[in-house]
Protein backbone atom coordinates (compact mmCIF):
# COMPACT_ATOMS: atom_id res chain seq x y z
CA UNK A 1 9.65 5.43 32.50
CA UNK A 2 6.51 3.52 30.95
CA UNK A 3 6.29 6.74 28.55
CA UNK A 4 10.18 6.97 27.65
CA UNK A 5 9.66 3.28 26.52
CA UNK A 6 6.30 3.88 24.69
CA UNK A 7 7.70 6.55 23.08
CA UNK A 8 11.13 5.16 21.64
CA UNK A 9 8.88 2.53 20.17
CA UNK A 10 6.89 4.92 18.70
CA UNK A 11 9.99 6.41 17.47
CA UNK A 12 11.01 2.43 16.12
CA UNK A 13 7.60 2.43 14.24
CA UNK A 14 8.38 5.47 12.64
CA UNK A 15 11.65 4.58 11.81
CA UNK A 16 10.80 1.48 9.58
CA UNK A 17 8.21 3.16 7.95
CA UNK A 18 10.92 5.91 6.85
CA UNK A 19 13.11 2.89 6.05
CA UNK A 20 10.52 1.57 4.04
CA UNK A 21 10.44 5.09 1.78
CA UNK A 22 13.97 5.22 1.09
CA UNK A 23 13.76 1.64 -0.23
CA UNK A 24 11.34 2.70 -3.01
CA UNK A 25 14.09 4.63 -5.20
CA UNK A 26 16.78 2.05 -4.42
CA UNK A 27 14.00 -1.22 -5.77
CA UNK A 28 12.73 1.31 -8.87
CA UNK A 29 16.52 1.70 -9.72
CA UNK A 30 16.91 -2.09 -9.55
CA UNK A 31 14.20 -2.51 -11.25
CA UNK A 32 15.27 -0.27 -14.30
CA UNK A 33 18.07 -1.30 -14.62
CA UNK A 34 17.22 -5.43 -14.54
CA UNK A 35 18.68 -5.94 -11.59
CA UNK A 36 15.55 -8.74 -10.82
CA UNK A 37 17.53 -10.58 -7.91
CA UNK A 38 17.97 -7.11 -5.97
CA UNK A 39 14.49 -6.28 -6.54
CA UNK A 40 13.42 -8.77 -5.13
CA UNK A 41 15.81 -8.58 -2.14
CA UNK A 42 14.58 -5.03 -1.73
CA UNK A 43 11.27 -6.03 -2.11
CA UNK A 44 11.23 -8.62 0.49
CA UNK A 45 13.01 -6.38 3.14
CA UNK A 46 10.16 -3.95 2.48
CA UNK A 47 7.76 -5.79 3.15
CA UNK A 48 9.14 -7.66 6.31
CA UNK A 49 9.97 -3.66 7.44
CA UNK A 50 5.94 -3.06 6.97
CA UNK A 51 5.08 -5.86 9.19
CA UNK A 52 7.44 -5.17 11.80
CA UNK A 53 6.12 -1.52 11.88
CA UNK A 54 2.60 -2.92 11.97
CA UNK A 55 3.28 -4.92 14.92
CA UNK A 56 5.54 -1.49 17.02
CA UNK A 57 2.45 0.38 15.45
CA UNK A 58 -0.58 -1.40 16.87
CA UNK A 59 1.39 -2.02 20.64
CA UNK A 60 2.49 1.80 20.52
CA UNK A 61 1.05 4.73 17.79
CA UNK A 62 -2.02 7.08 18.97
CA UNK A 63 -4.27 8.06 16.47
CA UNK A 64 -2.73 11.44 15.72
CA UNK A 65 0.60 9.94 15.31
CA UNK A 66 2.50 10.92 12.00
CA UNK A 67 3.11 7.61 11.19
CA UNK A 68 -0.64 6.99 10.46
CA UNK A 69 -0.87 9.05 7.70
CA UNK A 70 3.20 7.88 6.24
CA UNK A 71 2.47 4.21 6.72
CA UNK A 72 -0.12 3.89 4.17
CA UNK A 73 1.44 6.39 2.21
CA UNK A 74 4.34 4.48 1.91
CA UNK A 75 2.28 1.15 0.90
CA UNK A 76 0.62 3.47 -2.05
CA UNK A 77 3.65 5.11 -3.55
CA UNK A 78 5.37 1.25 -3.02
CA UNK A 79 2.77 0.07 -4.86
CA UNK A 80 1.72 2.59 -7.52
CA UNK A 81 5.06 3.05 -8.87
CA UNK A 82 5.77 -0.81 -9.06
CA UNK A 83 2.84 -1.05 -11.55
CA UNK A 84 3.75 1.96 -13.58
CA UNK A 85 7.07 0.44 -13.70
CA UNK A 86 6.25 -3.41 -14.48
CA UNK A 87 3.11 -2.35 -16.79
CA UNK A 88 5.96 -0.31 -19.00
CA UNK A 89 8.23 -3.07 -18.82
CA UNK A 90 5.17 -5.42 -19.67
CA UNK A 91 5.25 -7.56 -16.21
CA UNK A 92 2.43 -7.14 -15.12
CA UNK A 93 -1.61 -6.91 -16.76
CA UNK A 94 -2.67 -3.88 -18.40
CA UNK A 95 -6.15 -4.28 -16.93
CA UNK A 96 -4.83 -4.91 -13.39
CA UNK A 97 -2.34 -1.92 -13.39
CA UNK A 98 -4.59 0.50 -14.37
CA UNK A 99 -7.70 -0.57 -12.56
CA UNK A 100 -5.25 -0.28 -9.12
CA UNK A 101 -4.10 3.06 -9.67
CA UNK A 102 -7.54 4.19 -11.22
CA UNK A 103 -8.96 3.16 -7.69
CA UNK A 104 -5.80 4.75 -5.81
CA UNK A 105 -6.06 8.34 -8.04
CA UNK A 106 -9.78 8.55 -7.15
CA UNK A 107 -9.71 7.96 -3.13
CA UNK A 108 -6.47 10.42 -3.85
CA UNK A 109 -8.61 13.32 -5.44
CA UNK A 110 -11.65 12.13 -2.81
CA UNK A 111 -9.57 13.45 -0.24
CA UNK A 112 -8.50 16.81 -1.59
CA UNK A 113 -12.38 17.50 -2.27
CA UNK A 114 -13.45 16.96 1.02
CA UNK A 115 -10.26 18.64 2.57
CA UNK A 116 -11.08 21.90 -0.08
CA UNK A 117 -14.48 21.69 1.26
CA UNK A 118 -14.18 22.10 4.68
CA UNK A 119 -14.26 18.28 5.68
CA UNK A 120 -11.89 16.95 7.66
CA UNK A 121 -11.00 12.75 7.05
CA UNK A 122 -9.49 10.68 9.28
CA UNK A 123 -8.15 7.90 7.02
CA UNK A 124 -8.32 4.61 8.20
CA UNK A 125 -8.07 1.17 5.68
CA UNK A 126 -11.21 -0.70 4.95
CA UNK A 127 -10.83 -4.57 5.83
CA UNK A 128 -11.15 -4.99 2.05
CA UNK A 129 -8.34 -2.29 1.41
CA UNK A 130 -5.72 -4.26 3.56
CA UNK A 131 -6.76 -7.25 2.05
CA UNK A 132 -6.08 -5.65 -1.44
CA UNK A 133 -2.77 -4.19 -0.46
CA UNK A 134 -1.70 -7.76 1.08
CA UNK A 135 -2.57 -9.06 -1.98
CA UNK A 136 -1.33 -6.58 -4.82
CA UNK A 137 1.87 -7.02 -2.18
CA UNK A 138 1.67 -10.62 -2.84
CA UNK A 139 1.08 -11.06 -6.45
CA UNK A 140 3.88 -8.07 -7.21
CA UNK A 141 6.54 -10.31 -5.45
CA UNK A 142 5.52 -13.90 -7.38
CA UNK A 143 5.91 -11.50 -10.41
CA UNK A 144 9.65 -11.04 -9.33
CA UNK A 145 10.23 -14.53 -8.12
CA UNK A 146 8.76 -15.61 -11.73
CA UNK A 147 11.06 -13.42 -13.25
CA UNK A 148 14.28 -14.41 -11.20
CA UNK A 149 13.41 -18.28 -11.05
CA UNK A 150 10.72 -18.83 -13.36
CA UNK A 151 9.08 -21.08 -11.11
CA UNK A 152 5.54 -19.45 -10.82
CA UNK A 153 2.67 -21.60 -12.63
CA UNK A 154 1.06 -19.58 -14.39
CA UNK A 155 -2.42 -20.22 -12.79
CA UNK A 156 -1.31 -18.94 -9.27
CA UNK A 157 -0.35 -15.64 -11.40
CA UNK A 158 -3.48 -15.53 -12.72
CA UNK A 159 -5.43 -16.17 -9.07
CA UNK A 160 -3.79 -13.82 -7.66
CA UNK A 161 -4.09 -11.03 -9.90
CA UNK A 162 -7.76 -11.69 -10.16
CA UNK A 163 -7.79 -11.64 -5.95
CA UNK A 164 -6.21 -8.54 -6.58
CA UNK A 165 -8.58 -7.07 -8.99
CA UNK A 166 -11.73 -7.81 -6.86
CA UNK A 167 -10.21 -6.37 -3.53
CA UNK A 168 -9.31 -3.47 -5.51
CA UNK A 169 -12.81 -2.67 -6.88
CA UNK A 170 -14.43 -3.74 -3.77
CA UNK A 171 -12.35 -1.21 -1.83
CA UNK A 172 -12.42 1.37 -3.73
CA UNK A 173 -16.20 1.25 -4.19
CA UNK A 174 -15.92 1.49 -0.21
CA UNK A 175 -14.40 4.16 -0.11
CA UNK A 176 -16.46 5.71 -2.34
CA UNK A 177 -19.41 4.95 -0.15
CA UNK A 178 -17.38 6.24 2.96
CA UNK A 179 -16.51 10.01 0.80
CA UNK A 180 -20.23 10.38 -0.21
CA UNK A 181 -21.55 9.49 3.23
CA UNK A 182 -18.89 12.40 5.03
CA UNK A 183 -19.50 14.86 2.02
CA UNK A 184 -22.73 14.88 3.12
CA UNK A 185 -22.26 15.39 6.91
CA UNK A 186 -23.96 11.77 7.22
CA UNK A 187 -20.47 10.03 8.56
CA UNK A 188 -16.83 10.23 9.40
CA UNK A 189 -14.05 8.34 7.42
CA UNK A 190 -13.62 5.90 9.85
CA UNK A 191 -13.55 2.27 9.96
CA UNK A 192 -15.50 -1.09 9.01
């Protein structure tokens, strides 16, 4: 009985995180097409559907559960294609966009050299990667309530895209660290 349960919240964790995939065409079309107020609606349900999975996640996933590896790949596409999207339509910093998905292309190509190579990561977020993804969440949604309300001064913009910036490099230079130390058989990808 204990396991039925376990596993249909499993299943629940799995489910938002699916939920949470098929909302990334439906807030890029938004998005497009200036549709700011259903953005940020879309936006907003997205992330509430990432904590909720967090929370069904940490009281029921094991580590080889599938919805390790499509949680955080949900955050990154989420997150990756949002910049691409607000640096074309000038939303965003140049500086900021591209230093994020600099960071997220390199851990991305990290991977598939150690996985060509034999080795065998288990990914797992740094403290300083959440952080960063909390906060690239974060700063992303005052960019939409700024551009629905225009309420946003512009020095809480500016904080928290230079919160983001740090996090960013400081992860990724983590992760760097983490990809030397396994490529050479000193460590596993695990976590801080």
């Amino acid at each position: 009985m204990e396991g039925s349960r376990k596993q249909s919240a499993l299943n629940i964790a799995n489910i938002l995180t699916l939920f949470r995939i098929v909302l990334i065409p439906c807030f890029l079309t938004a998005v497009a097409y200036r549709s700011f107020r259903y953005a940020l609606y879309i936006f907003v349900a997205a992330a509430i559907s990432d904590k909720l999975d967090g929370i069904a996640a940490r009281l029921t996933r094991k580590g080889e559960d599938i919805g390790t590896f499509l949680d955080p790949l949900a955050d990154k596409i989420m997150l990756s294609s949002t910049f691409i999207l607000f640096l074309v339509m000038r939303l965003v910093p140049v500086w900021l966009a591209i230093l994020v998905l600099s960071r997220d292309i390199i851990i991305v190509m990290g991977l598939a050299v150690l996985s060509i190579s034999g080795k065998r990561p288990k990914v797992s977020p740094t403290r300083a990667g959440k952080l960063a993804t909390a906060v690239q969440f974060t700063f992303l949604t005052v960019i939409l309530i700024r551009t629905n309300f225009n309420v946003v001064p512009p020095a809480l913009e500016t904080a928290l895209a230079l919160a983001a910036a740090i996090l960013t490099a400081i992860s990724g230079l983590q992760y760097m660290e983490r990809g030397l130390k396994l490529a050479r058989g000193r460590s596993t990808w695990g976590r801080d």
